[in-house]
Protein backbone atom coordinates (compact mmCIF):
# COMPACT_ATOMS: atom_id res chain seq x y z
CA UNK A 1 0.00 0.00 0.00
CA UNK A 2 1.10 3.37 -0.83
CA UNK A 3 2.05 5.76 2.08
CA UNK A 4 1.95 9.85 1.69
CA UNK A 5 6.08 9.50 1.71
CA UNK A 6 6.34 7.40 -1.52
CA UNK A 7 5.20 11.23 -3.09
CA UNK A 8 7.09 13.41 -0.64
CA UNK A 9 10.22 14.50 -1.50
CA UNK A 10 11.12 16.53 1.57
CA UNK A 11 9.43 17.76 4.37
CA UNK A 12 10.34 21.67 5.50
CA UNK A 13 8.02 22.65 8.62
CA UNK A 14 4.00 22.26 7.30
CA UNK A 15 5.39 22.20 3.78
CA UNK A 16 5.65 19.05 1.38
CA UNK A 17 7.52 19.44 -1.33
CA UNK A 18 5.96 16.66 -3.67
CA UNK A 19 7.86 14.02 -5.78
CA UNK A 20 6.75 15.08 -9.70
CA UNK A 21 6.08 12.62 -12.84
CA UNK A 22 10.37 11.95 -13.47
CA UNK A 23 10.65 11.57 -9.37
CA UNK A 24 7.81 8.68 -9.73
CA UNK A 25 9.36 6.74 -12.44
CA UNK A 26 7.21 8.48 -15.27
CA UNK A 27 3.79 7.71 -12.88
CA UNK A 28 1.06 10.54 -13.17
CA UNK A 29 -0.85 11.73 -10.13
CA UNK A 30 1.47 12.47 -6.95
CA UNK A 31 -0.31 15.38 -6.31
CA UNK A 32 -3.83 13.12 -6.47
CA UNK A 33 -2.28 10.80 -4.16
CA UNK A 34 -0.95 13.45 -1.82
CA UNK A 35 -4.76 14.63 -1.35
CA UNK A 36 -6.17 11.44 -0.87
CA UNK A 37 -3.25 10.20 1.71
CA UNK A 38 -2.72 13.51 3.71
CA UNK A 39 -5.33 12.88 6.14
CA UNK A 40 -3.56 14.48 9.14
CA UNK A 41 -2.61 17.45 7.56
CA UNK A 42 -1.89 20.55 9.69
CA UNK A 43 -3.66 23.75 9.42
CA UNK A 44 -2.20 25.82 7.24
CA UNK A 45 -0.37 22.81 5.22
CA UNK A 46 1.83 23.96 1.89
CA UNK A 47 2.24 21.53 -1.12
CA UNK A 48 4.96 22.52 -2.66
CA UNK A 49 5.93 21.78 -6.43
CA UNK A 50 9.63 21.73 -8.09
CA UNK A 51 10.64 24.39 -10.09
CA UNK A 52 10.39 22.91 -13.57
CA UNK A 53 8.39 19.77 -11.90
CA UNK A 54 5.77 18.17 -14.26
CA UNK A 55 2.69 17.11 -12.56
CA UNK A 56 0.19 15.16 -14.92
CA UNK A 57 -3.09 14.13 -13.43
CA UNK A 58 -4.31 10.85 -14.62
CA UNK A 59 -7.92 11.66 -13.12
CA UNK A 60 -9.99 14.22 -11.66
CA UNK A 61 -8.95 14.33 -8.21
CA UNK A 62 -11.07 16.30 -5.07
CA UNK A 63 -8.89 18.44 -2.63
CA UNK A 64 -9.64 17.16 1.10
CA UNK A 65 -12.33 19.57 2.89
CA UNK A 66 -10.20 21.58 4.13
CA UNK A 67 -8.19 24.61 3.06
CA UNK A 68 -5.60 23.86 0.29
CA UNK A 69 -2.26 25.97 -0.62
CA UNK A 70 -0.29 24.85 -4.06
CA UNK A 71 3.23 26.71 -4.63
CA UNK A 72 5.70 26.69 -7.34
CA UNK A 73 9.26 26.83 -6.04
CA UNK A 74 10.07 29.05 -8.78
CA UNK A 75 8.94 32.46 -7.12
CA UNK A 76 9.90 35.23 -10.03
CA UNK A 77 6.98 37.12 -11.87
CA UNK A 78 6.51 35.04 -15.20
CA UNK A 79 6.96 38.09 -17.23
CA UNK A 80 10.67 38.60 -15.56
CA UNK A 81 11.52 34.83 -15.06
CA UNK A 82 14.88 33.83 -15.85
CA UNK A 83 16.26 29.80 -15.30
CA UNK A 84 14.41 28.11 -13.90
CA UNK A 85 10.60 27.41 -14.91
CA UNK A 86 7.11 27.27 -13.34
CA UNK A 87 6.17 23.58 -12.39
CA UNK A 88 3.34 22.17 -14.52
CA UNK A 89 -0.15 21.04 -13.49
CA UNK A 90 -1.37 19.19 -16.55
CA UNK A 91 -4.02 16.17 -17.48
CA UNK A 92 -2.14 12.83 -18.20
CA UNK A 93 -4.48 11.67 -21.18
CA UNK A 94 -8.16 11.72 -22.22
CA UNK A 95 -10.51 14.19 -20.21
CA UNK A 96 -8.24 14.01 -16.99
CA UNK A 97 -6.90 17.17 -15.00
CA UNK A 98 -9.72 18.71 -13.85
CA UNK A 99 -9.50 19.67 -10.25
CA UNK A 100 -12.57 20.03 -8.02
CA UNK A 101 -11.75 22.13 -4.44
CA UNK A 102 -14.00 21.08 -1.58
CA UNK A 103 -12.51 24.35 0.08
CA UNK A 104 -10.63 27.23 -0.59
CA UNK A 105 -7.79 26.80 -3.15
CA UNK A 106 -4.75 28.68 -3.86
CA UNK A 107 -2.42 28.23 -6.28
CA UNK A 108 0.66 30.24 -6.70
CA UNK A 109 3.26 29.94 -9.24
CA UNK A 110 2.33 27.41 -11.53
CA UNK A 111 1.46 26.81 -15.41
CA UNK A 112 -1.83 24.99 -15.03
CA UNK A 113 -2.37 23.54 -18.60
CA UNK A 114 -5.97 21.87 -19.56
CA UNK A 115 -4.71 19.81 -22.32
CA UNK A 116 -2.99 16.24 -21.91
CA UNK A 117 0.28 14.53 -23.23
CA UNK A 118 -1.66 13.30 -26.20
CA UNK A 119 -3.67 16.52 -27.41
CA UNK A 120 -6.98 15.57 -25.38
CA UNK A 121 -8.48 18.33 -24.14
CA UNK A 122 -11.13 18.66 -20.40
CA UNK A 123 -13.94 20.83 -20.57
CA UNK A 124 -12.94 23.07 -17.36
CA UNK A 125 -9.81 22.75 -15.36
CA UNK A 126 -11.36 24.27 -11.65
CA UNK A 127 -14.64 23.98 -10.39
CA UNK A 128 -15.95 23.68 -6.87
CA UNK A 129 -17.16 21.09 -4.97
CA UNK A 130 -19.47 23.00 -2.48
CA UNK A 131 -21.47 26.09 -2.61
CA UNK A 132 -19.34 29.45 -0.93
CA UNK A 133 -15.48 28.25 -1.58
CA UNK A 134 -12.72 30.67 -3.01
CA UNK A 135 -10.66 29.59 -5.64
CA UNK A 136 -7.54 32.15 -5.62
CA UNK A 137 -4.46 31.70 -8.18
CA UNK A 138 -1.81 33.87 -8.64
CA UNK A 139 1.03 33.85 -11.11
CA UNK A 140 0.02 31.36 -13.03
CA UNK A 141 -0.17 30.98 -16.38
CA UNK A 142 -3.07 29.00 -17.70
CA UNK A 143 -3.41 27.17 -20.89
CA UNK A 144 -5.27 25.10 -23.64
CA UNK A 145 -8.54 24.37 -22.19
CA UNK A 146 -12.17 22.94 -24.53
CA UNK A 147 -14.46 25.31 -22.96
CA UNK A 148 -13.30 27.44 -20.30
CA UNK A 149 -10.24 26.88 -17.41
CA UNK A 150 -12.89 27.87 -13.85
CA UNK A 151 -16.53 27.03 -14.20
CA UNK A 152 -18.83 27.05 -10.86
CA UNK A 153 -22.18 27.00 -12.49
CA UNK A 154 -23.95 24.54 -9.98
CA UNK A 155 -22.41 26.31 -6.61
CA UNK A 156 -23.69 29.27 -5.61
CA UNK A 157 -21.21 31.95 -3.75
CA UNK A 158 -17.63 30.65 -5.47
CA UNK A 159 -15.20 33.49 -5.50
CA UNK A 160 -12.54 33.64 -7.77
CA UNK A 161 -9.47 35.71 -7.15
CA UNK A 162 -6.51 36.03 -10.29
CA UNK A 163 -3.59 38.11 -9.78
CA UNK A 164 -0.87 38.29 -12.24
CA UNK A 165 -2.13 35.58 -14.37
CA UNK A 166 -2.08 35.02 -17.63
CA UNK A 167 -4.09 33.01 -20.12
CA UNK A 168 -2.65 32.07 -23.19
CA UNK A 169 -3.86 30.21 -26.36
CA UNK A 170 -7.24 29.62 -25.00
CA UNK A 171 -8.38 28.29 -28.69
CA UNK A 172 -11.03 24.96 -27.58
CA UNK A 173 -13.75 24.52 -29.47
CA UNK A 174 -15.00 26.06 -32.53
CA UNK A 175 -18.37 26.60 -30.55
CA UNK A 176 -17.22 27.65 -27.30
CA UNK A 177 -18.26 30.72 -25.54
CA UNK A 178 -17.23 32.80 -22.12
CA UNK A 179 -13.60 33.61 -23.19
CA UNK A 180 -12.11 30.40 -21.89
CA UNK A 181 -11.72 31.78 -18.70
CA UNK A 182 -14.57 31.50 -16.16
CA UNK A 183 -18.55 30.48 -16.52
CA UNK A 184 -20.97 30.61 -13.81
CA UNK A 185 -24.58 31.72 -13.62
C-alpha cells in the first residue's frame, strides 16, 4: 500500500515538497495521491511543487475539505523569469486534470495547462465542490482548455481571485463561448 512518503520528496516545517512525474518513475498523479493520503494534515499545510516539476493528473482528483495551498518553487513574476521554470499542473491523457476544491484553493506559481500529453483536451480545469469556496491563483499561467479553465455554475457563492495571471492560447472549441476563462450563472 502506498504511504503519503512514496510522493514526498522533503518535508520543511508544514510544507511538502511533492515528488513530480520523473521523481515517480514516469507515474502521473502524486499530487492526487498526496490529497487522498494527507489525512492528518496541519492547518495551514503547503504543497509545494519543483521548479520545472511536471505534474500530470491521470484523473480528476477532489482536494480534502479543508483549506488547500499549491506553490511553485520558482517564485519570479513570469513576465521577468529567468532559469528556472514554473512547475506544470497538466491532465495525463483523455478528459483528466480537472481539479474540483471542496474548500478554498490557492495556487501560486504554476502553469496549469488543460490539455494532456496526447492533445486531449477537459472541458474546465477548476470547479468547486461546495457552494461558498474561493478559488484564488496567482502567477500562473493558464493554458489550452475545450471550454473554459474555472466554471462554478452549480455552486452558488464561489469566488474567484486572479492576480498576475495570464491566459494564453485559450483556442477549444469552434463553438465555445465565455472567453475560456470562467462560466458561472
Amino acid at each position: 500500500a502506498q504511504v503519503l512518503d512514496d510522493y514526498v520528496l522533503a518535508t520543511r516545517g508544514d510544507t511538502l515538497v511533492i515528488k513530480d512525474f520523473i521523481d515517480m518513475g514516469s507515474q502521473a498523479s502524486s499530487l492526487n495521491q498526496v490529497f487522498a493520503l494527507d489525512t492528518a494534515a496541519p492547518a495551514g499545510r503547503v504543497y509545494e511543487l519543483k521548479a520545472n516539476g511536471y505534474y500530470p493528473m491521470a484523473s480528476n482528483p477532489q482536494t480534502p475539505a479543508r483549506p488547500v495551498t499549491i506553490v511553485g518553487a520558482m517564485k519570479d513574476q513570469l513576465l521577468k523569469a529567468t532559469g528556472d521554470a514554473q512547475p506544470i499542473i497538466c491532465g495525463y491523457s483523455g478528459s483528466a486534470g480537472a481539479l474540483t476544491f471542496s474548500d478554498d484553493l490557492t495556487i501560486k506559481n504554476c502553469g496549469i495547462y488543460q490539455i494532456a500529453a496526447d492533445g486531449t483536451m477537459g472541458w474546465a480545469f477548476f470547479g468547486p465542490g461546495v457552494e461558498g469556496k474561493t478559488l484564488t491563483l496567482e502567477n500562473c499561467l493558464m493554458e489550452w482548455t475545450r471550454w473554459v479553465m474555472i466554471q462554478s455554475n452549480s455552486y452558488a457563492g464561489t469566488k474567484v481571485y486572479l492576480n498576475d495571471c495570464y491566459f494564453v492560447n485559450l483556442t477549444g472549441q469552434p463553438c465555445r463561448r465565455n472567453g475560456g476563462i470562467y462560466d458561472n450563472v
